[in-house]
Protein backbone atom coordinates (compact mmCIF):
# COMPACT_ATOMS: atom_id res chain seq x y z
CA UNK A 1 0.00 0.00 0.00
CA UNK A 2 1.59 3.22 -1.09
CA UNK A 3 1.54 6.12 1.63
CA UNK A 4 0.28 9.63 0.58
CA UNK A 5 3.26 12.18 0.80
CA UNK A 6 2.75 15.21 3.43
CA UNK A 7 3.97 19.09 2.48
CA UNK A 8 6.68 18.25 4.85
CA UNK A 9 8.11 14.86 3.02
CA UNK A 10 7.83 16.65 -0.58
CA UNK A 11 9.89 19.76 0.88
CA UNK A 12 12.27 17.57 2.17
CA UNK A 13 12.85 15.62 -0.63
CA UNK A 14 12.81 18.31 -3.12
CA UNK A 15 15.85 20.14 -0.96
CA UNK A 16 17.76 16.37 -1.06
CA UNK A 17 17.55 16.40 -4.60
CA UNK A 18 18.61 20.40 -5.11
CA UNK A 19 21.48 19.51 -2.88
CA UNK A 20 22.41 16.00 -4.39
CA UNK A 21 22.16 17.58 -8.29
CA UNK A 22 24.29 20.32 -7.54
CA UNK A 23 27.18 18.06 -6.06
CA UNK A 24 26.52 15.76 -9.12
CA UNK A 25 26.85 18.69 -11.52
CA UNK A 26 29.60 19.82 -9.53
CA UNK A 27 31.35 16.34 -9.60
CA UNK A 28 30.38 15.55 -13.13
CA UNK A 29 31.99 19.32 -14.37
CA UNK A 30 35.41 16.96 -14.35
CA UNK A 31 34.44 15.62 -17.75
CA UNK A 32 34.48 18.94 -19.90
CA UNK A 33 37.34 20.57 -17.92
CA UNK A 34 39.39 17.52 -16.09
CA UNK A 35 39.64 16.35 -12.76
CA UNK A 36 42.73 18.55 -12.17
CA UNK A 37 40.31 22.03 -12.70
CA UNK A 38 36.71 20.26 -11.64
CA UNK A 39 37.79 19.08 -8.14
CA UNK A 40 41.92 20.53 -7.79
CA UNK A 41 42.07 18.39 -4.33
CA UNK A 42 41.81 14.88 -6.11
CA UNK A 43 44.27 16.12 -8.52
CA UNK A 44 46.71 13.46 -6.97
CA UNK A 45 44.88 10.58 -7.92
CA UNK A 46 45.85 11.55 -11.65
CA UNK A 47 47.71 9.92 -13.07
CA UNK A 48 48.09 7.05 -11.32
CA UNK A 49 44.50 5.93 -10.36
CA UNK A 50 42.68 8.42 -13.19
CA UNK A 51 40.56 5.21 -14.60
CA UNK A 52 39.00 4.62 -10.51
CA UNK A 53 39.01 8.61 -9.85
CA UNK A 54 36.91 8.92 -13.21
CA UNK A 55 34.72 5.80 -12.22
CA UNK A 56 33.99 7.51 -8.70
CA UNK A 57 32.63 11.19 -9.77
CA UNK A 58 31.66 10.40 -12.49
CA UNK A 59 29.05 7.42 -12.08
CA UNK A 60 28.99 8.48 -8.56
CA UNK A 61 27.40 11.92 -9.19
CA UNK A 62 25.06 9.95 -11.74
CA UNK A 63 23.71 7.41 -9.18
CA UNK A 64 23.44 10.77 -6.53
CA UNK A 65 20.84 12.47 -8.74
CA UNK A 66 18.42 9.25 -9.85
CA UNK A 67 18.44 8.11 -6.02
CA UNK A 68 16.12 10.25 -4.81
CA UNK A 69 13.64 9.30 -7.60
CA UNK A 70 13.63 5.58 -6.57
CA UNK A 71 11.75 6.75 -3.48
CA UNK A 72 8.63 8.36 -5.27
CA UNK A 73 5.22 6.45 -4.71
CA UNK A 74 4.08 7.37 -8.13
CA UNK A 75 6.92 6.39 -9.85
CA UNK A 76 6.87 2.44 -8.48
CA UNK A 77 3.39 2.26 -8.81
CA UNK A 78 2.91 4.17 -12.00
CA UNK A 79 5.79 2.88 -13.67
CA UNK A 80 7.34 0.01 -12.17
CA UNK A 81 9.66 -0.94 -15.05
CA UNK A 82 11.16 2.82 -14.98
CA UNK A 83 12.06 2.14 -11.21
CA UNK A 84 13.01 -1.46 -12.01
CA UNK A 85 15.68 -0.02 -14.31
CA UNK A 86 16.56 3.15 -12.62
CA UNK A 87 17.59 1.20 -9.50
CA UNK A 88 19.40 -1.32 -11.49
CA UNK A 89 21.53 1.14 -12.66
CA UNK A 90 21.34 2.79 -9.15
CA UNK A 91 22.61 -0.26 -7.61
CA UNK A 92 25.41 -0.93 -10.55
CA UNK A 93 26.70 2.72 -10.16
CA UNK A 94 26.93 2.90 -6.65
CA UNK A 95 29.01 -1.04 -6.46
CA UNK A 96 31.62 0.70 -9.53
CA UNK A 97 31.54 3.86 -7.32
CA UNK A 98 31.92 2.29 -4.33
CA UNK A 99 35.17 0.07 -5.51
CA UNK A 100 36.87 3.19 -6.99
CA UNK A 101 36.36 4.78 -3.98
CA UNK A 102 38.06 1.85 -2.20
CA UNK A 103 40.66 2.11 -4.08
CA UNK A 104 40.93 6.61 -3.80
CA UNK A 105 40.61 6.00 0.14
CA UNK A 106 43.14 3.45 0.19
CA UNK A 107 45.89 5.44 -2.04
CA UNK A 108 45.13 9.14 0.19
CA UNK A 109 47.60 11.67 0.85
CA UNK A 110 45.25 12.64 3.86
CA UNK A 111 46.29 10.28 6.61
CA UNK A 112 45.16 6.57 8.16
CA UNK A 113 42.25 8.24 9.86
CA UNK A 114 41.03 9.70 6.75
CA UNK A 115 42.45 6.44 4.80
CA UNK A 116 40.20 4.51 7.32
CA UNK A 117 37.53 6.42 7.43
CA UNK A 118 36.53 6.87 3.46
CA UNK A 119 38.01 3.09 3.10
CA UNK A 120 35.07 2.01 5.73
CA UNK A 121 32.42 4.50 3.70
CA UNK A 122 32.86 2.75 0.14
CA UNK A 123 32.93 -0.94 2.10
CA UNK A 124 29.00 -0.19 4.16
CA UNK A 125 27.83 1.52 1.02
CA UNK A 126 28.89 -1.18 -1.06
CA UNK A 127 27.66 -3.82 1.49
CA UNK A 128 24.23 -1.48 1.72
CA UNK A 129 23.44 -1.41 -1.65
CA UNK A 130 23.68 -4.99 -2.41
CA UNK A 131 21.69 -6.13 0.36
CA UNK A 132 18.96 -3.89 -1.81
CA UNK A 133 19.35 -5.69 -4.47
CA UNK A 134 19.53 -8.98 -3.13
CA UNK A 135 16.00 -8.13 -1.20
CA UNK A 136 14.19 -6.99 -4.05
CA UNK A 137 15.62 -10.29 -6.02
CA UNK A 138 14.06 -11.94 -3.57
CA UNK A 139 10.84 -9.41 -3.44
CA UNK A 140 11.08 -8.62 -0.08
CA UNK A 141 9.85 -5.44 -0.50
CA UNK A 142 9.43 -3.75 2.66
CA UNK A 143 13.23 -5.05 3.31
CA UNK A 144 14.27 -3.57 -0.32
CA UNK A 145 13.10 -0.02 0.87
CA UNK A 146 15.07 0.19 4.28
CA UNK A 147 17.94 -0.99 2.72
CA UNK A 148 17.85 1.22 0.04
CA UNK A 149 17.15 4.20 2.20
CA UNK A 150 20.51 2.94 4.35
CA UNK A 151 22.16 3.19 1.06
CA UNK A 152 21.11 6.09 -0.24
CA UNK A 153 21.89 8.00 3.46
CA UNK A 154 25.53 6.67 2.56
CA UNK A 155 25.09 8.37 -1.36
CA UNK A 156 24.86 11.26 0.60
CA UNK A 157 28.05 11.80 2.11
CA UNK A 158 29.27 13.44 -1.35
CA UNK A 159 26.90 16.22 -0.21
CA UNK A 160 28.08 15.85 3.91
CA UNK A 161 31.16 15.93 2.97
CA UNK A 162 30.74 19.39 0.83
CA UNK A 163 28.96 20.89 3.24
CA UNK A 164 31.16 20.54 6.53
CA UNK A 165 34.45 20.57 4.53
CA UNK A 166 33.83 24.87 3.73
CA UNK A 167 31.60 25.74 7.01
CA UNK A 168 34.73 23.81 9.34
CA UNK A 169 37.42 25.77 7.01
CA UNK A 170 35.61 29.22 6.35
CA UNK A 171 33.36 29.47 9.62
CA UNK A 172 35.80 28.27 12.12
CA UNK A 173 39.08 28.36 10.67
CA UNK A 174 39.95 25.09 10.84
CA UNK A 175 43.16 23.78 8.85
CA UNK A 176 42.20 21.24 5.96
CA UNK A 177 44.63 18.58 7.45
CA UNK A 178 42.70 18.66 10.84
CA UNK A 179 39.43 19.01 9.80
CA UNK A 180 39.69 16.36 6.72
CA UNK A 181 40.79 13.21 8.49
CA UNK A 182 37.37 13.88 11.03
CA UNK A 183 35.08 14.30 8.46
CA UNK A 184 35.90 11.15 6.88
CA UNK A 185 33.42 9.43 9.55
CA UNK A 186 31.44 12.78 10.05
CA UNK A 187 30.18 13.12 6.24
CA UNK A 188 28.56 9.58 6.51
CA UNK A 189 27.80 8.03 10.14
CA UNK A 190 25.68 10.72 11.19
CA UNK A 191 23.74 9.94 8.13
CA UNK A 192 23.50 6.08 8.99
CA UNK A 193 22.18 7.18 12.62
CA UNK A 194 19.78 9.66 10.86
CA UNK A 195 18.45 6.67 8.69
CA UNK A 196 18.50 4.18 11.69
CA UNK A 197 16.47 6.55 13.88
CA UNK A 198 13.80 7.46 10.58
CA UNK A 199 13.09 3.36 10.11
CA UNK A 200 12.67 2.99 13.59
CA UNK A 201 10.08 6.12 13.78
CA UNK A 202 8.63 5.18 10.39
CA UNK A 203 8.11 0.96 11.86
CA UNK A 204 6.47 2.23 15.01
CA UNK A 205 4.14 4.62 12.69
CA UNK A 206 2.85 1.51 11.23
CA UNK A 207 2.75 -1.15 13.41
């Protein structure tokens, strides 16, 4: 049975998806002018790991915008073989992304905590993600959505991460090689916690 959106659901899904398609756009700007100009502070991956670094921001800002869209009511029951195929690609995306970023996090110039923390990121979002899959295979469909909602709350961290990286820097004048190494976990468990306590709320709602 699909649930009826309230004002408050659609506002807060249309700001996810302003914020996730501008750090997609912003991500995906590396194919017209190169990773070196699009996003300067990866420019050390290139190049050395520029086939993984590509893989990441680029099919990583792809699976960032359509996420949101898998959560729709209309869209699964209006046209279930457009969300079939939109999370297949959704789930495929985010296991490439995931694995390049594996392989970014373990190769960074920013540190074991940071080198931990991203490497721990790509392994749960990877891990996420295909329990999705494997629960919609399987058409356990209540299952599917948590999962996918845990996945998608990892997605996220590309837009975490751009949002606490400039307001620790510029606001409080923190040093990029302090702040960097604690946002690592800060861009993406908060968001698991967040996710954890909203399935929680959301199974008491309909018990």
């Amino acid at each position: 049975m699909q649930r009826r959106w309230t004002k408050r659901t659609w506002l807060g899904w249309s700001t996810m998806i302003i914020l996730a398609s501008g750090i997609a756009l912003y991500a995906l700007n590396f194919l017209f002018v190169g990773i070196e100009n699009a996003l300067p502070a990866m420019a050390y991956h290139v190049p050395d790991r520029l086939i993984p670094a590509s893989i990441h921001f680029g099919i990583g800002g792809l699976v960032l915008m359509i996420g949101p869209f898998q959560f729709v009511p209309g869209l699964r029951s209006r046209w279930p073989t457009v969300h079939r195929w939109m999370g297949r690609v959704y789930v495929a995306g985010c296991i490439f992304s995931g694995i390049a970023a594996f392989i970014l996090a373990s190769n960074t110039n920013a540190g074991p905590v940071a080198r931990t923390g991203f490497s721990l990121l790509a392994l749960v979002w990877v891990s996420t993600t295909t329990m999705a899959f494997i629960k919609a295979r399987n058409r356990k469909f209540s299952e599917h959505r948590k999962w996918m909602i845990r996945s998608y709350a990892l997605t996220l961290a590309a837009v975490t991460l751009r949002i606490y990286l400039p307001v620790s820097m510029i606001g409080f004048g923190m040093p990029f090689g302090v702040v960097y190494p604690i946002i690592s976990f800060a861009c993406w468990v908060p968001n698991v916690a967040v996710a954890e306590w909203f399935l929680r709320r959301d199974n008491r709602t309909t018990v």
